[in-house]
N, C-alpha and C. Protein backbone atom coordinates (compact mmCIF):
# COMPACT_ATOMS: atom_id res chain seq x y z
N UNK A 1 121.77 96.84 88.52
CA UNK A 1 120.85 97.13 87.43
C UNK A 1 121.62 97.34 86.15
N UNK A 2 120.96 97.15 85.07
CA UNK A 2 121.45 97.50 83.64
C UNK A 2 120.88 98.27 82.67
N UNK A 3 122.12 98.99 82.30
CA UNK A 3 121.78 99.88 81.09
C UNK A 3 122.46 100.35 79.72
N UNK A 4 122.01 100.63 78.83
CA UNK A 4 122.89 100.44 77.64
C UNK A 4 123.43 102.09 77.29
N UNK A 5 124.69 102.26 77.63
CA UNK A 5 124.98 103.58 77.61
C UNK A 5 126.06 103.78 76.60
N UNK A 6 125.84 104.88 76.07
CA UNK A 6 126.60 105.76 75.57
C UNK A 6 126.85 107.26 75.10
N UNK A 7 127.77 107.35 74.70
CA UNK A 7 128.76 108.88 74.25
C UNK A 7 127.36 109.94 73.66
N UNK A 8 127.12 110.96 74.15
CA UNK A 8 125.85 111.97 73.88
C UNK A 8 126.17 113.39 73.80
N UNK A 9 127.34 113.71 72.86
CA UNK A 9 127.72 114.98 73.12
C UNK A 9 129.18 114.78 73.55
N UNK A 10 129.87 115.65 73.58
CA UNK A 10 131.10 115.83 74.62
C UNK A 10 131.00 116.37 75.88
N UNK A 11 129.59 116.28 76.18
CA UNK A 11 129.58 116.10 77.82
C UNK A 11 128.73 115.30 78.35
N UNK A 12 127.94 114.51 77.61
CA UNK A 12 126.70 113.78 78.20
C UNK A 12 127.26 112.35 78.03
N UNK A 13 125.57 111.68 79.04
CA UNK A 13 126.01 110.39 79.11
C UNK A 13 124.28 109.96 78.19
N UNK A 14 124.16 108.95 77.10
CA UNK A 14 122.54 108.83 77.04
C UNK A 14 122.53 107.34 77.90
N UNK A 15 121.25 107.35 79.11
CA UNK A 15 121.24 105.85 79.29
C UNK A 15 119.60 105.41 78.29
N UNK A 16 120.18 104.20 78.04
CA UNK A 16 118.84 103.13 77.31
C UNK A 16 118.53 102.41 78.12
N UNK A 17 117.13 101.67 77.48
CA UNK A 17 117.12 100.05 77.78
C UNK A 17 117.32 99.66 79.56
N UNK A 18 117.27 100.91 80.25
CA UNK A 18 117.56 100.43 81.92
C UNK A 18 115.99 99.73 82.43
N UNK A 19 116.45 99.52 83.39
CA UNK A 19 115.61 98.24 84.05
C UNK A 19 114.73 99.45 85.26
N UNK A 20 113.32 99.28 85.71
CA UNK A 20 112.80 100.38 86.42
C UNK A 20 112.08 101.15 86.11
N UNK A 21 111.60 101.99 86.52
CA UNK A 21 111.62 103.57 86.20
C UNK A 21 112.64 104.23 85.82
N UNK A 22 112.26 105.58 85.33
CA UNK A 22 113.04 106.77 85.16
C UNK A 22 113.51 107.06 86.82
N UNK A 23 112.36 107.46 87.11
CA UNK A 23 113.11 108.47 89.04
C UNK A 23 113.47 107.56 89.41
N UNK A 24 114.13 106.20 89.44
CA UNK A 24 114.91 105.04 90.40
C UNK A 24 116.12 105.61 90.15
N UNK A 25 116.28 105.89 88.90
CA UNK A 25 117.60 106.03 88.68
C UNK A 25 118.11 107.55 88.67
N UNK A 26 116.96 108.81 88.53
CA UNK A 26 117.28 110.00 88.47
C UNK A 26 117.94 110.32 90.28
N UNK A 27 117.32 109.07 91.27
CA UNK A 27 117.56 109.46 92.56
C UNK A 27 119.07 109.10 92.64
N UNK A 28 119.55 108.13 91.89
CA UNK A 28 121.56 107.61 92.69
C UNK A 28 122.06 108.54 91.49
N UNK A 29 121.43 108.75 90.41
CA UNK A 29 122.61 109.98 89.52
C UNK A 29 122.31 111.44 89.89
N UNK A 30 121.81 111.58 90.54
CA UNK A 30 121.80 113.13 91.18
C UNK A 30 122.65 112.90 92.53
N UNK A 31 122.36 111.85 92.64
CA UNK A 31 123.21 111.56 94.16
C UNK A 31 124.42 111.61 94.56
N UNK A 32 125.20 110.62 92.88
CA UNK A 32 126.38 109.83 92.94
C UNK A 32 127.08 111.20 91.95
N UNK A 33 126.56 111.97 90.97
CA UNK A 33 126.87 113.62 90.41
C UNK A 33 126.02 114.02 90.61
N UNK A 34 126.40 115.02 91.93
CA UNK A 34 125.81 115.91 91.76
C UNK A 34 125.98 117.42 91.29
N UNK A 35 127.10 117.61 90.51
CA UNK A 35 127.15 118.61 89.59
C UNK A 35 126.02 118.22 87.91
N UNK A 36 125.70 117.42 87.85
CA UNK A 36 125.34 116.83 86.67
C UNK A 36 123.98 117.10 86.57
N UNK A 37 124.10 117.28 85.25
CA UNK A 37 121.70 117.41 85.08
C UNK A 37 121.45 116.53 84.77
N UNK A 38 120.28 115.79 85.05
CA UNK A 38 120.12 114.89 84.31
C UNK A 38 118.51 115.08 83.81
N UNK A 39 118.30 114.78 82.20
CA UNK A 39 117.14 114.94 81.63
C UNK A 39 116.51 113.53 81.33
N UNK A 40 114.81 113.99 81.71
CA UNK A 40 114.29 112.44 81.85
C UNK A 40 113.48 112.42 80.29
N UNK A 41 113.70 111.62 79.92
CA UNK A 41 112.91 110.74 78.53
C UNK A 41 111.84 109.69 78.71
N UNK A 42 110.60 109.28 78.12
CA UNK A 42 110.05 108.36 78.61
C UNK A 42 110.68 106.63 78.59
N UNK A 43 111.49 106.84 77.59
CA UNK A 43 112.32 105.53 77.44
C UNK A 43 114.10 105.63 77.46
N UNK A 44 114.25 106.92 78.30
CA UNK A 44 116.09 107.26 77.99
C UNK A 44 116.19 108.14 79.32
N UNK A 45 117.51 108.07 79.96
CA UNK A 45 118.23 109.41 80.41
C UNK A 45 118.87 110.05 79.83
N UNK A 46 119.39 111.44 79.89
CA UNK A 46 120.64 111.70 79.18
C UNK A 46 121.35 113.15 80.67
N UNK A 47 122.47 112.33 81.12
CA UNK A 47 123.38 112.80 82.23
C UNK A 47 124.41 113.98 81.27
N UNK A 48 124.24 114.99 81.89
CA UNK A 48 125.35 116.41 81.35
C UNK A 48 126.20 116.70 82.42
N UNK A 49 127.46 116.47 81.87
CA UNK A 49 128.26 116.89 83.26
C UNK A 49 128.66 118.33 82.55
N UNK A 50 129.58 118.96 83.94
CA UNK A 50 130.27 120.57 83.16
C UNK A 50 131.28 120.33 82.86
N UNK A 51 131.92 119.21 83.11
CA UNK A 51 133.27 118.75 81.99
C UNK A 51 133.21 117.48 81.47
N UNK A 52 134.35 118.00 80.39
CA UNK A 52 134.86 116.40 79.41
C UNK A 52 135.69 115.71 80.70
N UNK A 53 134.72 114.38 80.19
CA UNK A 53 135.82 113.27 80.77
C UNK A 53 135.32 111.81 80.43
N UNK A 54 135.71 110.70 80.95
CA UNK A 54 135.56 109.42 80.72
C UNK A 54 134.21 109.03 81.57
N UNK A 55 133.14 109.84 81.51
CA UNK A 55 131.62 109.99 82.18
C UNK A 55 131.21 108.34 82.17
N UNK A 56 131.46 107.53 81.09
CA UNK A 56 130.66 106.36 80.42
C UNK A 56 130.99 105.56 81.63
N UNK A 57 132.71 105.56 81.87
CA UNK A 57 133.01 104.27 82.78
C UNK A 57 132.90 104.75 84.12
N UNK A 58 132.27 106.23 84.90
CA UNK A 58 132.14 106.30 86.16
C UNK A 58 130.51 105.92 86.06
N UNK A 59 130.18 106.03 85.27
CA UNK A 59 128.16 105.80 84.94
C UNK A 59 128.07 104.41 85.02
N UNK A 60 128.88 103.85 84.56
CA UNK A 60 129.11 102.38 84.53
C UNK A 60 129.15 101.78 86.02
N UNK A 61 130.14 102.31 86.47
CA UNK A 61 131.06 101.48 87.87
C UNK A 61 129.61 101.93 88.49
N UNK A 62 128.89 102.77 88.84
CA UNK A 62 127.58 103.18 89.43
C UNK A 62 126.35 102.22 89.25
N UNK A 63 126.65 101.55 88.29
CA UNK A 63 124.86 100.35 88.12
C UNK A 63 124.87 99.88 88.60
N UNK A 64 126.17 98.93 89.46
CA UNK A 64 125.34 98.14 89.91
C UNK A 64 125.13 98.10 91.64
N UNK A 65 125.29 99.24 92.02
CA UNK A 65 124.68 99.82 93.40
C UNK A 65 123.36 100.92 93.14
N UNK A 66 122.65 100.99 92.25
CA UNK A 66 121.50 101.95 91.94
C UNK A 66 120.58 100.47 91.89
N UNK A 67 119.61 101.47 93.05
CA UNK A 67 118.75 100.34 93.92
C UNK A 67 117.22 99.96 92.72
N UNK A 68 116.91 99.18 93.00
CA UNK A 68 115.36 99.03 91.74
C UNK A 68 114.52 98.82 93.07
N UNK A 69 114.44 100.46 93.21
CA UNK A 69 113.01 100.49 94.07
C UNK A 69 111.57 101.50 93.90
N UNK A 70 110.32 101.33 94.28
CA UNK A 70 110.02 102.58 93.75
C UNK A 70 109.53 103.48 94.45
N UNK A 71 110.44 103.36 95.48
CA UNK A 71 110.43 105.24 96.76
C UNK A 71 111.48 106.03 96.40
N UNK A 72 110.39 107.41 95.79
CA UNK A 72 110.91 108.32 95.33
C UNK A 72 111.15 109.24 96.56
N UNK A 73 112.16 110.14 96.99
CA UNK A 73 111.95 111.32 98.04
C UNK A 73 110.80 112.37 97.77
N UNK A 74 110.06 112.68 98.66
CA UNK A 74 109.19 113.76 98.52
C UNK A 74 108.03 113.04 97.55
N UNK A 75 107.59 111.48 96.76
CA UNK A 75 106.49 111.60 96.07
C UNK A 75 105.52 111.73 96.82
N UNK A 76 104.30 111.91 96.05
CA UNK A 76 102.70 111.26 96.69
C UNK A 76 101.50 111.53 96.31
N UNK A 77 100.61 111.08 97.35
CA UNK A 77 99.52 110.44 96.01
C UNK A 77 98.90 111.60 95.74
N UNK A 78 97.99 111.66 94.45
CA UNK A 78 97.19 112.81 94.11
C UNK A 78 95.87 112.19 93.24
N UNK A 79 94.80 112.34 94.42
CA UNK A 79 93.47 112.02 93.66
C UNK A 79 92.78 113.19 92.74
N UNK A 80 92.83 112.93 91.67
CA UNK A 80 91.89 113.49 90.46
C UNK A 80 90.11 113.80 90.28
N UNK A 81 89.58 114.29 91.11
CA UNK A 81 88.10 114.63 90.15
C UNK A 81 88.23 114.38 89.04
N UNK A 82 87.31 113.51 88.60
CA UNK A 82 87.36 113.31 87.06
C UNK A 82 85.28 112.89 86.46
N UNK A 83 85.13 113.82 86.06
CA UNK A 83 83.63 113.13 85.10
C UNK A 83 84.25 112.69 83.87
N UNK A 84 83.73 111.89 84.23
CA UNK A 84 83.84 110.45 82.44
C UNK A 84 83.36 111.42 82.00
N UNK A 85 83.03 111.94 80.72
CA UNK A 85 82.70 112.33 79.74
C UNK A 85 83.21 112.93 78.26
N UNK A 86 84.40 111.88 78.22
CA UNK A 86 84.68 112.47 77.23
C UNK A 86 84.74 112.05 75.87
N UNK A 87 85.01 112.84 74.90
CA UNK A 87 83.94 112.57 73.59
C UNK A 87 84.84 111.06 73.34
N UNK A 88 85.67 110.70 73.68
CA UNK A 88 86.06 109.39 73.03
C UNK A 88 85.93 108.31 74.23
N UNK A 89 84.79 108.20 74.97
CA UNK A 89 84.47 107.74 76.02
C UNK A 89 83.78 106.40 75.19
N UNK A 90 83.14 106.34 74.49
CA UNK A 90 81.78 105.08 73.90
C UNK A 90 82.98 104.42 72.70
N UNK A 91 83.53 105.51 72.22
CA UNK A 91 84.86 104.56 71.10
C UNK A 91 85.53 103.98 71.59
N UNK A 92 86.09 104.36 72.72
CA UNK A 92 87.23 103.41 73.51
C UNK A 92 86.12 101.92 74.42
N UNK A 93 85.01 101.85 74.72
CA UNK A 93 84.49 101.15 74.89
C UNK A 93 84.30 100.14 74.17
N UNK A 94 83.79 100.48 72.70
CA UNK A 94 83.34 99.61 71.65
C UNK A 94 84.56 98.94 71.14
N UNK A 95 85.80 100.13 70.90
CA UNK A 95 86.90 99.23 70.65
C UNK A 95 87.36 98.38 71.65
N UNK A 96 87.26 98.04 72.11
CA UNK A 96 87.88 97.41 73.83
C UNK A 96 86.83 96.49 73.86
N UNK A 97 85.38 96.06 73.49
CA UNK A 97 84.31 95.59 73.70
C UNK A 97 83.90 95.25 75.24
N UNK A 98 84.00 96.08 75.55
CA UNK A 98 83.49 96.88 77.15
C UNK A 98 82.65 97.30 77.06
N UNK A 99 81.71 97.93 78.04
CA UNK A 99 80.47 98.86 78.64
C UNK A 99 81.47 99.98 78.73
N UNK A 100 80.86 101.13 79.00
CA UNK A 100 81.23 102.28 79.33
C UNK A 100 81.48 102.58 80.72
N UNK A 101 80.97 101.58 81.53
CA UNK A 101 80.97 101.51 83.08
C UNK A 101 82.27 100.78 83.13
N UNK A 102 82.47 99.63 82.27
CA UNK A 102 83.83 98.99 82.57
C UNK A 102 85.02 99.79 82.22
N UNK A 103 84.99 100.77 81.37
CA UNK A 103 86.08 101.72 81.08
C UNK A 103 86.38 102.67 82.22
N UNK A 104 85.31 102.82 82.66
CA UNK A 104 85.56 104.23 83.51
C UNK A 104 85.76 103.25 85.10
N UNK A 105 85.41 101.92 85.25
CA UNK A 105 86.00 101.52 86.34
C UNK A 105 87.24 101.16 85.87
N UNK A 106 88.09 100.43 85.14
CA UNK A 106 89.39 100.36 84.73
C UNK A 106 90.05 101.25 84.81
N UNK A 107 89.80 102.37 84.33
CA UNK A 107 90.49 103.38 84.70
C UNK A 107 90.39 104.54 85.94
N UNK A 108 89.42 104.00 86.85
CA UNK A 108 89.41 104.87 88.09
C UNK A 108 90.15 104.36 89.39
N UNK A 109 90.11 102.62 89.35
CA UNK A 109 90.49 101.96 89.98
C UNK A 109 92.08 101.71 89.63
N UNK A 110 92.54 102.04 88.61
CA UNK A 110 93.83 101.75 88.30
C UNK A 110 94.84 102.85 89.39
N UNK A 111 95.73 102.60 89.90
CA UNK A 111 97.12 103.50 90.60
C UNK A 111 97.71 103.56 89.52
N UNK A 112 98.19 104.95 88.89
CA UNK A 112 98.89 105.20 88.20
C UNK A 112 99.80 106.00 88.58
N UNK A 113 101.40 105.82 88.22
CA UNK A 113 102.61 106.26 88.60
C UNK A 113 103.20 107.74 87.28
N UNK A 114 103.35 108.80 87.77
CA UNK A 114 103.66 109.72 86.78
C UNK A 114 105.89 109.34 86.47
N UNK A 115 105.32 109.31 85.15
CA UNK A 115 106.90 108.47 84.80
C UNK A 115 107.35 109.86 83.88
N UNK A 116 106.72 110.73 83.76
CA UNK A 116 107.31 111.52 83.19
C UNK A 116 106.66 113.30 82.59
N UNK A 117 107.02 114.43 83.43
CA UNK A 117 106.89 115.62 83.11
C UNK A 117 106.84 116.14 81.45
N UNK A 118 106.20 116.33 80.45
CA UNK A 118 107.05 116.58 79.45
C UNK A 118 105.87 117.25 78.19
N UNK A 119 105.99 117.43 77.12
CA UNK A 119 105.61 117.82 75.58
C UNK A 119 104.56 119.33 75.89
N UNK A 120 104.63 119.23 77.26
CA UNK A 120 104.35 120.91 77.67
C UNK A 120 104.24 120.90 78.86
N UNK A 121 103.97 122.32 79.68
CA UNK A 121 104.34 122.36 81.28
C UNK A 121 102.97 121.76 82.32
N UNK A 122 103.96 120.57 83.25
CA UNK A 122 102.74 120.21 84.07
C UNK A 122 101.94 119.11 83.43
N UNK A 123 102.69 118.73 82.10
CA UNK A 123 101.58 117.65 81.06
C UNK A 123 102.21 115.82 82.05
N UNK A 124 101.76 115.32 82.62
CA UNK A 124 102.14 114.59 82.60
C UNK A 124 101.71 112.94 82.06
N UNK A 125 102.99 111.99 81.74
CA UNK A 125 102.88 111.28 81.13
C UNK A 125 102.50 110.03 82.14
N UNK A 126 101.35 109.19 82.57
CA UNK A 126 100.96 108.61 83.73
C UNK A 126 101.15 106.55 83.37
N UNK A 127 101.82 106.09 83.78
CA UNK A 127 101.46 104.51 83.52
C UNK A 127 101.49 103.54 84.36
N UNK A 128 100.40 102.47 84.73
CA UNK A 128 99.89 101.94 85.63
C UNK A 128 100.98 101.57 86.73
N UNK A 129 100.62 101.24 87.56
CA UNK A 129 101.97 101.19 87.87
C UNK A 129 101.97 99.48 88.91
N UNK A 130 101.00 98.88 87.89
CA UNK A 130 100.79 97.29 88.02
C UNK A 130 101.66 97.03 86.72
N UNK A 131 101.56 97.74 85.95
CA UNK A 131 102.81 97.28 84.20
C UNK A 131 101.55 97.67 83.38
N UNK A 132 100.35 97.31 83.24
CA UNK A 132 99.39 97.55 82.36
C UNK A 132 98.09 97.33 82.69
N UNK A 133 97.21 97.53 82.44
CA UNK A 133 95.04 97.42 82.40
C UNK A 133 95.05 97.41 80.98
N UNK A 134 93.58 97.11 81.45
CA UNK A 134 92.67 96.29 80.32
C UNK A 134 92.11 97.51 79.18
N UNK A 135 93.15 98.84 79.04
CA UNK A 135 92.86 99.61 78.11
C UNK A 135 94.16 99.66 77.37
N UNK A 136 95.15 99.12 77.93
CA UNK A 136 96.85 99.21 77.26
C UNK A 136 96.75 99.26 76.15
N UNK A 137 95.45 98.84 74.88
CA UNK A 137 95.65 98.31 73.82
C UNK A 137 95.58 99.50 73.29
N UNK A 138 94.78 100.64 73.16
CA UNK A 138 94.49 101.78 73.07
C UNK A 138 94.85 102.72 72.26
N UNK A 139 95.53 103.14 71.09
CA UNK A 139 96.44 103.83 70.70
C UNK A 139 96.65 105.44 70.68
N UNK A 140 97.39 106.31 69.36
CA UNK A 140 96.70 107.89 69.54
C UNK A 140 95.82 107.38 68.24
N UNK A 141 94.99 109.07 68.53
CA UNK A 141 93.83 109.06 67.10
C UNK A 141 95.22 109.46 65.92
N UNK A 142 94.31 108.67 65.12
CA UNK A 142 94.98 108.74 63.65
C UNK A 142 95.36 110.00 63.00
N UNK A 143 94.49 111.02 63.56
CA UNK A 143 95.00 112.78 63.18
C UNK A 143 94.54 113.26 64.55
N UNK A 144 95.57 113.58 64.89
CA UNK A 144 95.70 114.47 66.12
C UNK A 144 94.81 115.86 66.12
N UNK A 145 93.96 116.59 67.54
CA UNK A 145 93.07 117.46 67.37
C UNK A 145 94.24 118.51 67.41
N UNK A 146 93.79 119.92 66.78
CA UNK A 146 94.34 121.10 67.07
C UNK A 146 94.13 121.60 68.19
N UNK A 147 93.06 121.35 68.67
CA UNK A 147 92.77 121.63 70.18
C UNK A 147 92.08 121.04 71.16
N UNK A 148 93.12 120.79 72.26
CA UNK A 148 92.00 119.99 74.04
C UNK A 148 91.90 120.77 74.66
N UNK A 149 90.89 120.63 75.40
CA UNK A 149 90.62 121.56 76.53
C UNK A 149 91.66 121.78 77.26
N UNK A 150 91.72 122.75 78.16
CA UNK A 150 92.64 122.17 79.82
C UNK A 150 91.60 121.17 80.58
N UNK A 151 92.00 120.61 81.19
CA UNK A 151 91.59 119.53 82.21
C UNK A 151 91.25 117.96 81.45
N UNK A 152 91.23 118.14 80.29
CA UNK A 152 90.91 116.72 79.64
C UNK A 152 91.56 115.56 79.99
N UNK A 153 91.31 114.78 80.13
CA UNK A 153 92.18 113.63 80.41
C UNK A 153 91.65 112.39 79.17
N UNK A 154 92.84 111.87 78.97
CA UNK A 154 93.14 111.18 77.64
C UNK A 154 93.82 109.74 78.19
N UNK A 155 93.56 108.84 77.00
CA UNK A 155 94.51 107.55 77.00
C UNK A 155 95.34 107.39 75.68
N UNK A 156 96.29 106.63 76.00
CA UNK A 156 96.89 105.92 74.37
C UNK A 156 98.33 105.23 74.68
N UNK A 157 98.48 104.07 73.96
CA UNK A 157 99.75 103.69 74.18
C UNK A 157 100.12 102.96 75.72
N UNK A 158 99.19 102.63 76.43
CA UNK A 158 99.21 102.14 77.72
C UNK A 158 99.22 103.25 78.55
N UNK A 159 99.13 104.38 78.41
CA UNK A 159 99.43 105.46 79.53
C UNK A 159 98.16 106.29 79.14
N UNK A 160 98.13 107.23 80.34
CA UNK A 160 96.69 108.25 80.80
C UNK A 160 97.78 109.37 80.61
N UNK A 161 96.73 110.65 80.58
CA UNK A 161 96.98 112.08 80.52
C UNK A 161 96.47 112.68 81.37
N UNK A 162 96.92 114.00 81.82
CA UNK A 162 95.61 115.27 81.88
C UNK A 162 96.68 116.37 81.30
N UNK A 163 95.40 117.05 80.57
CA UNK A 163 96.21 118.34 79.53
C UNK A 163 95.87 119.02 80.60
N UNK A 164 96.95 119.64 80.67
CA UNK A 164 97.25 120.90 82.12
C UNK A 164 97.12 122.60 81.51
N UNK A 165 97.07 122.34 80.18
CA UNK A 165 96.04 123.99 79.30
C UNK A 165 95.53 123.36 78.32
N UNK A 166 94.93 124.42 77.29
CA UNK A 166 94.83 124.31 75.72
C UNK A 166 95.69 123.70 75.21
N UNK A 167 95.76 122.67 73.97
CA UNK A 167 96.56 122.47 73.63
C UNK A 167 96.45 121.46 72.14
N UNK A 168 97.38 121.19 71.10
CA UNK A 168 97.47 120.17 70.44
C UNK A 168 97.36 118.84 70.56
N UNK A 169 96.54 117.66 70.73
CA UNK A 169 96.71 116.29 71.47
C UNK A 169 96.16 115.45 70.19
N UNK A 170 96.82 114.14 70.27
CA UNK A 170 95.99 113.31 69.81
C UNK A 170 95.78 111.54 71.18
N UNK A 171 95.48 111.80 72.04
CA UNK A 171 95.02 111.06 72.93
C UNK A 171 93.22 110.91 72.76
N UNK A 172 92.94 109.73 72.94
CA UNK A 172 91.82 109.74 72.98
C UNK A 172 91.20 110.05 74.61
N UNK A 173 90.42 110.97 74.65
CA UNK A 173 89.53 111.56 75.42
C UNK A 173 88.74 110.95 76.30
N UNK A 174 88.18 110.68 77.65
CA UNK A 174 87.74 110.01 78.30
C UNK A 174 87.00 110.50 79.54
N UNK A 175 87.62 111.80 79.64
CA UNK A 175 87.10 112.52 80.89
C UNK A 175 87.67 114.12 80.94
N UNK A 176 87.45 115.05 82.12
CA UNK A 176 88.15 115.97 82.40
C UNK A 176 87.86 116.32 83.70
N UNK A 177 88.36 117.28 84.20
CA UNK A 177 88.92 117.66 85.36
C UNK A 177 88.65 119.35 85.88
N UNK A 178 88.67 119.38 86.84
CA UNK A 178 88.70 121.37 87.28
C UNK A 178 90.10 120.88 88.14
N UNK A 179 90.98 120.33 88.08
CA UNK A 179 92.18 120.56 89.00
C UNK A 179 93.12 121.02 88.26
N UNK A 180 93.90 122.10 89.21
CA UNK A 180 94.73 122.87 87.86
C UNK A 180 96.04 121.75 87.99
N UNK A 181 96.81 121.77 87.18
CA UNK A 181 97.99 121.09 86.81
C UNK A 181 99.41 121.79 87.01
N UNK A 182 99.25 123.25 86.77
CA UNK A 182 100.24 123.85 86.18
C UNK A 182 99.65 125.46 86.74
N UNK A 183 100.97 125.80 87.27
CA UNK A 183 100.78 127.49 87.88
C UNK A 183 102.06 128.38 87.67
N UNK A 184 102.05 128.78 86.76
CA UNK A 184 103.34 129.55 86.33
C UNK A 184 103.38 130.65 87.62
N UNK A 185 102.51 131.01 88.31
CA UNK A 185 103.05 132.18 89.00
C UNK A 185 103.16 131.72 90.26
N UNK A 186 103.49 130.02 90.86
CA UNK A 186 103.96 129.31 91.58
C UNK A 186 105.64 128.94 91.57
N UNK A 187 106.51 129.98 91.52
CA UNK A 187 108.01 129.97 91.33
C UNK A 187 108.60 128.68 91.75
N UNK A 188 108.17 128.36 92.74
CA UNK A 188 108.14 127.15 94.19
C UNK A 188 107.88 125.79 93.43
N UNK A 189 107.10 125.48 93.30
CA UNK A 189 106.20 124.73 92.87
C UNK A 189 105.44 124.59 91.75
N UNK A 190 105.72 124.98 90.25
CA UNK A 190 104.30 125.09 89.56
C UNK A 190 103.56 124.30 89.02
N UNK A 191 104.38 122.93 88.73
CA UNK A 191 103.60 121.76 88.53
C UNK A 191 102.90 120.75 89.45
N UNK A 192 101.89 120.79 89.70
CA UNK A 192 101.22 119.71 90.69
C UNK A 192 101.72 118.34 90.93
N UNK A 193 102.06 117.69 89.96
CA UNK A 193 102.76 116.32 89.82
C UNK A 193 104.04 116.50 89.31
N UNK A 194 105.16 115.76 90.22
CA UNK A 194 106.04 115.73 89.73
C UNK A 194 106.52 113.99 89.53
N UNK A 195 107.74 113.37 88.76
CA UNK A 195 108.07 112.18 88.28
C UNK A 195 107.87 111.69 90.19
N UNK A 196 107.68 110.41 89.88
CA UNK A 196 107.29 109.49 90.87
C UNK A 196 105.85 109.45 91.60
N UNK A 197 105.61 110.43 91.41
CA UNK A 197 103.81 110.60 92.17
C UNK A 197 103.33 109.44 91.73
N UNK A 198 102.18 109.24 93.11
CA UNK A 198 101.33 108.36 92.06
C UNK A 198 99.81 109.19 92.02
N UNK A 199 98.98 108.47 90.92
CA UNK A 199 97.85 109.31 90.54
C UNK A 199 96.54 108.12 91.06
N UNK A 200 95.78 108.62 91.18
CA UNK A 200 94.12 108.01 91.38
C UNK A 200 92.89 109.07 90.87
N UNK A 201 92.15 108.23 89.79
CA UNK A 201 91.76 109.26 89.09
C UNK A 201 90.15 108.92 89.48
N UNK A 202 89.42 109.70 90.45
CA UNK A 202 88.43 109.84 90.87
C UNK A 202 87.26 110.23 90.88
N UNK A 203 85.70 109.35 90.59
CA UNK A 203 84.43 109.63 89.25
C UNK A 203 84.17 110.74 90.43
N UNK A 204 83.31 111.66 89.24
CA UNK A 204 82.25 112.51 90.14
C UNK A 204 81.35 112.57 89.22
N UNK A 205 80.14 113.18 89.72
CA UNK A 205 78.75 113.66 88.84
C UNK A 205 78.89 114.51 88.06
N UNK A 206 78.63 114.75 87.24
CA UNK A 206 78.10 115.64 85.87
C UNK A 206 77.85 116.93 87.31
């Protein structure tokens, strides 16, 4: 596999531009260092070792035995309750020139792969995990809300949401949820989804 790496600090490694997922590759660099952290980006790694050294060319000699597969250890699936109803449910239709039935089957029927934990706890960042659907086109709203519910679930940019509290968003809105996301007083465990899961996001009644 390939990736465009370089110097990130005097102890890091940043990878670009790699081929995959994120967790394909978080599984052989935790593997191959495992003293090393490695932090996931939606489009980057960045590997921290606890010492200086020539990190670039052992990160290197490592690509091209890091497998492009997508079995993660420990993922799996997690179906979503979800009522369509959310206020940007008929906009994302009209823009898309869809029914409202075709939105909410596009997006119920879609398998979506969580590629990334991040911009608050338990938020995760979800994308098809066919490469794209017939909402990819989608973008954020032009001024972001001061406040989403918890449980909302959102689109934009080819990828789905669910806000796992209150929060700042500009995703457009489509549905929400009673499944919690996020349990701070779960030491163990507190995020429901972690990178590699996959998601299925499932209608119910009003």
């Amino acid at each position: 596999m390939k990736a465009k790496l370089s110097q990130y600090g005097e102890h890091s490694v940043l990878l670009e531009e790699f081929e995959g997922f994120p967790f394909v590759w978080i599984e052989s660099l935790e593997k191959h260092f495992p003293t090393a952290k490695v932090k996931v980006g939606l489009e980057s790694l960045v590997l921290t070792f606890p010492d200086y050294s020539d990190h670039i060319s052992q990160v290197e000699a490592l690509l091209p035995v890091v497998e492009n597969t997508a079995v993660i250890r420990n993922s799996k699936l997690v179906e979503i309750p979800t009522e369509y109803s959310g206020e940007n449910l008929e906009l994302v239709a009209k823009t898309l020139g869809l029914s409202v039935a075709q939105v909410i089957a596009e997006h119920s029927r879609t398998l979506w792969t969580v590629k990334l934990i991040g911009f608050a706890p338990g938020f995760p960042y979800l994308v098809p995990s066919a490469g794209t659907t017939a909402l990819s086109s989608i973008g954020r709203l032009a001024i972001p809300r001061t406040k989403v519910p918890a449980g909302s679930i959102g689109i934009a940019a080819g990828m789905s949401c669910v806000y796992p509290s209150e929060m700042p968003g500009g995703w457009h809105l489509i549905g929400q949820t009673t499944i919690r996301l996020f349990d701070a007083s779960n030491s163990n465990q507190p995020t429901l989804l972690t990178i590699g899961d996959q998601v299925r996001f499932v209608e119910v009644s009003k």
